[in-house]
Protein backbone atom coordinates (compact mmCIF):
# COMPACT_ATOMS: atom_id res chain seq x y z
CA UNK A 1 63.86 48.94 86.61
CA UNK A 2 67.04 47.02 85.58
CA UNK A 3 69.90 49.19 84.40
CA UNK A 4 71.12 48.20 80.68
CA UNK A 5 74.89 48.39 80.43
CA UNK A 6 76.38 48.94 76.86
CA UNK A 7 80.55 47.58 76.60
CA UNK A 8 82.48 48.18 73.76
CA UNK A 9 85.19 45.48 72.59
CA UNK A 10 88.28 46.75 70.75
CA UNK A 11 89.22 44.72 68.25
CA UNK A 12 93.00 45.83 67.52
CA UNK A 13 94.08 47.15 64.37
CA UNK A 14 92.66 45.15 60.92
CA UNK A 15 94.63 42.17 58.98
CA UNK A 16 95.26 44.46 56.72
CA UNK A 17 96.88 46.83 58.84
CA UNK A 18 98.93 44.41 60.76
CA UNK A 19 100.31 43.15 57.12
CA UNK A 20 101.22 46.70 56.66
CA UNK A 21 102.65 47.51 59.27
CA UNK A 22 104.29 44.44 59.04
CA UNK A 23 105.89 45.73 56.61
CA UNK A 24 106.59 49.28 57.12
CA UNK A 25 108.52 47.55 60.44
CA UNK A 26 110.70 45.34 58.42
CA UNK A 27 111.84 48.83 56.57
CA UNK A 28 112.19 50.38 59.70
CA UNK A 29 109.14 52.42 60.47
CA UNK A 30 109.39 52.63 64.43
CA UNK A 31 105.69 53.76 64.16
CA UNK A 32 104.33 50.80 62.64
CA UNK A 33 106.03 48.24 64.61
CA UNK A 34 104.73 49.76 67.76
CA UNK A 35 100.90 49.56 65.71
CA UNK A 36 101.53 45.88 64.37
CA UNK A 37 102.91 45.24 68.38
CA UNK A 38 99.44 46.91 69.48
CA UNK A 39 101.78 49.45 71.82
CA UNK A 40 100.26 52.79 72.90
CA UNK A 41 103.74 54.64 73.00
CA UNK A 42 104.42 57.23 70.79
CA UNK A 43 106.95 56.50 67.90
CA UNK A 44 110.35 57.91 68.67
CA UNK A 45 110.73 59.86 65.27
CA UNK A 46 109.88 59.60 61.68
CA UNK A 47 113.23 59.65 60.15
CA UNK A 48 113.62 63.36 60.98
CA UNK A 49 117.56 63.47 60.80
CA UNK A 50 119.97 64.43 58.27
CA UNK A 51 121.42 60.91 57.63
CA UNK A 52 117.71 59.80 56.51
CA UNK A 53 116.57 62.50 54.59
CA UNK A 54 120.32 62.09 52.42
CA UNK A 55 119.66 58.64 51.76
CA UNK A 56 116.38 59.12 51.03
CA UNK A 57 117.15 62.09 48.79
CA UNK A 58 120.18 59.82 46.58
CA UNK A 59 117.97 56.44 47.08
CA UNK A 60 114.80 58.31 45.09
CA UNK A 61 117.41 60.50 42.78
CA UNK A 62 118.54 56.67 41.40
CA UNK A 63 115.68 54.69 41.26
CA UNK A 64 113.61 58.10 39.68
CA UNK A 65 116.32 58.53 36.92
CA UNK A 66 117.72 54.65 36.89
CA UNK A 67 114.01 53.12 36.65
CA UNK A 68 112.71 54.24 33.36
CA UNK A 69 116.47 54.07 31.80
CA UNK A 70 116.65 49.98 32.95
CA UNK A 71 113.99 48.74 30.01
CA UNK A 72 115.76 50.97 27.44
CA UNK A 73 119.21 48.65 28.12
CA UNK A 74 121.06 52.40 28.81
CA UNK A 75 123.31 50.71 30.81
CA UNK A 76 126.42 52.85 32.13
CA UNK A 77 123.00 55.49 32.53
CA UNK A 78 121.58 52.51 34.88
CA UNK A 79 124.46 50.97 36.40
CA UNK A 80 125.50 54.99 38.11
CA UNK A 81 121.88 54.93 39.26
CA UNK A 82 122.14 51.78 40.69
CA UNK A 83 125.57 53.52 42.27
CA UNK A 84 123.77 55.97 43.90
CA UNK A 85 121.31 52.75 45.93
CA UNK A 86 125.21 51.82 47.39
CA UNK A 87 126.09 55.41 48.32
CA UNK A 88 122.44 55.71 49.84
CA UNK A 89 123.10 52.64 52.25
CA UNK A 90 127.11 54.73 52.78
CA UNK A 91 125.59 57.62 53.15
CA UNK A 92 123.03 57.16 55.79
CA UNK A 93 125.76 54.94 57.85
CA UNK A 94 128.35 57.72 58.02
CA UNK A 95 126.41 60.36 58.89
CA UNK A 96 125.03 58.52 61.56
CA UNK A 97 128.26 57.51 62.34
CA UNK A 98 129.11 61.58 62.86
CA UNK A 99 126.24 61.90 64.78
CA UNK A 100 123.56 63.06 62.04
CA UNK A 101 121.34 60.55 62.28
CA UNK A 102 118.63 60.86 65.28
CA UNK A 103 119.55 57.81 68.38
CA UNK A 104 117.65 54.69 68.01
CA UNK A 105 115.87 54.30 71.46
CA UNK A 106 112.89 51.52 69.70
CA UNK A 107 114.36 49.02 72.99
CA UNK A 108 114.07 51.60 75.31
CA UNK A 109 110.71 52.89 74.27
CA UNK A 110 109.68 49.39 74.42
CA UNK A 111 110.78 48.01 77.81
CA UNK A 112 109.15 51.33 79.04
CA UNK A 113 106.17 50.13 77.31
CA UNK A 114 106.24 46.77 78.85
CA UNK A 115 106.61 48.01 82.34
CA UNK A 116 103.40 50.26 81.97
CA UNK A 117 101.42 47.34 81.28
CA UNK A 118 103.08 45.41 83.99
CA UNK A 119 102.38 47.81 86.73
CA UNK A 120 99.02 48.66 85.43
């Protein structure tokens, strides 16, 4: 009696998922450049730090209140909300700079990454 063998083939994430995350890595999402690289590691964070949640927090605050004022032409109304996008992008580089913001260790994650395939 001949023994019957059943492999399974992963295929790797979807085209749509790989345009995603495409996407979501070009905004910074260490999770979904290591799923559009087809890495294994674990994401270092998901923006848990002060500096990101701030920027977040006066980033949504502008475009929220800005967004529906823009078709109206309110424009001092739009042009402060479009203040608060600058002092988002401020924001989230000083308190980084004062050691808020969580270390960025995407390289290091990866070349670990790289020498786990290597040696396997």
């Amino acid at each position: 009696m001949t023994e019957v063998t059943k492999t399974t083939e992963h295929k790797g994430p979807s085209t749509i998922a790989k345009a995603a995350s495409l996407g979501m890595a070009a905004l910074g999402s260490s999770a979904a450049g290591n799923h559009f690289a087809g890495n294994t590691v674990d994401h270092a964070d998901h923006g848990h730090s002060v500096a990101r949640w701030v920027a977040a927090a006066l980033s949504f605050t502008g475009f929220i209140i800005g967004g529906p004022l823009f078709p109206f032409a309110m424009w001092p109304a739009v042009i402060i909300c479009g203040a608060f996008q600058v002092l988002a992008l401020i924001a989230v580089v000083v308190l980084n700079a004062t050691g808020f913001g969580v270390p960025d260790v995407w390289g290091q994650l990866k070349a670990e990454a790289a020498a786990e395939r290597a040696s396997a």
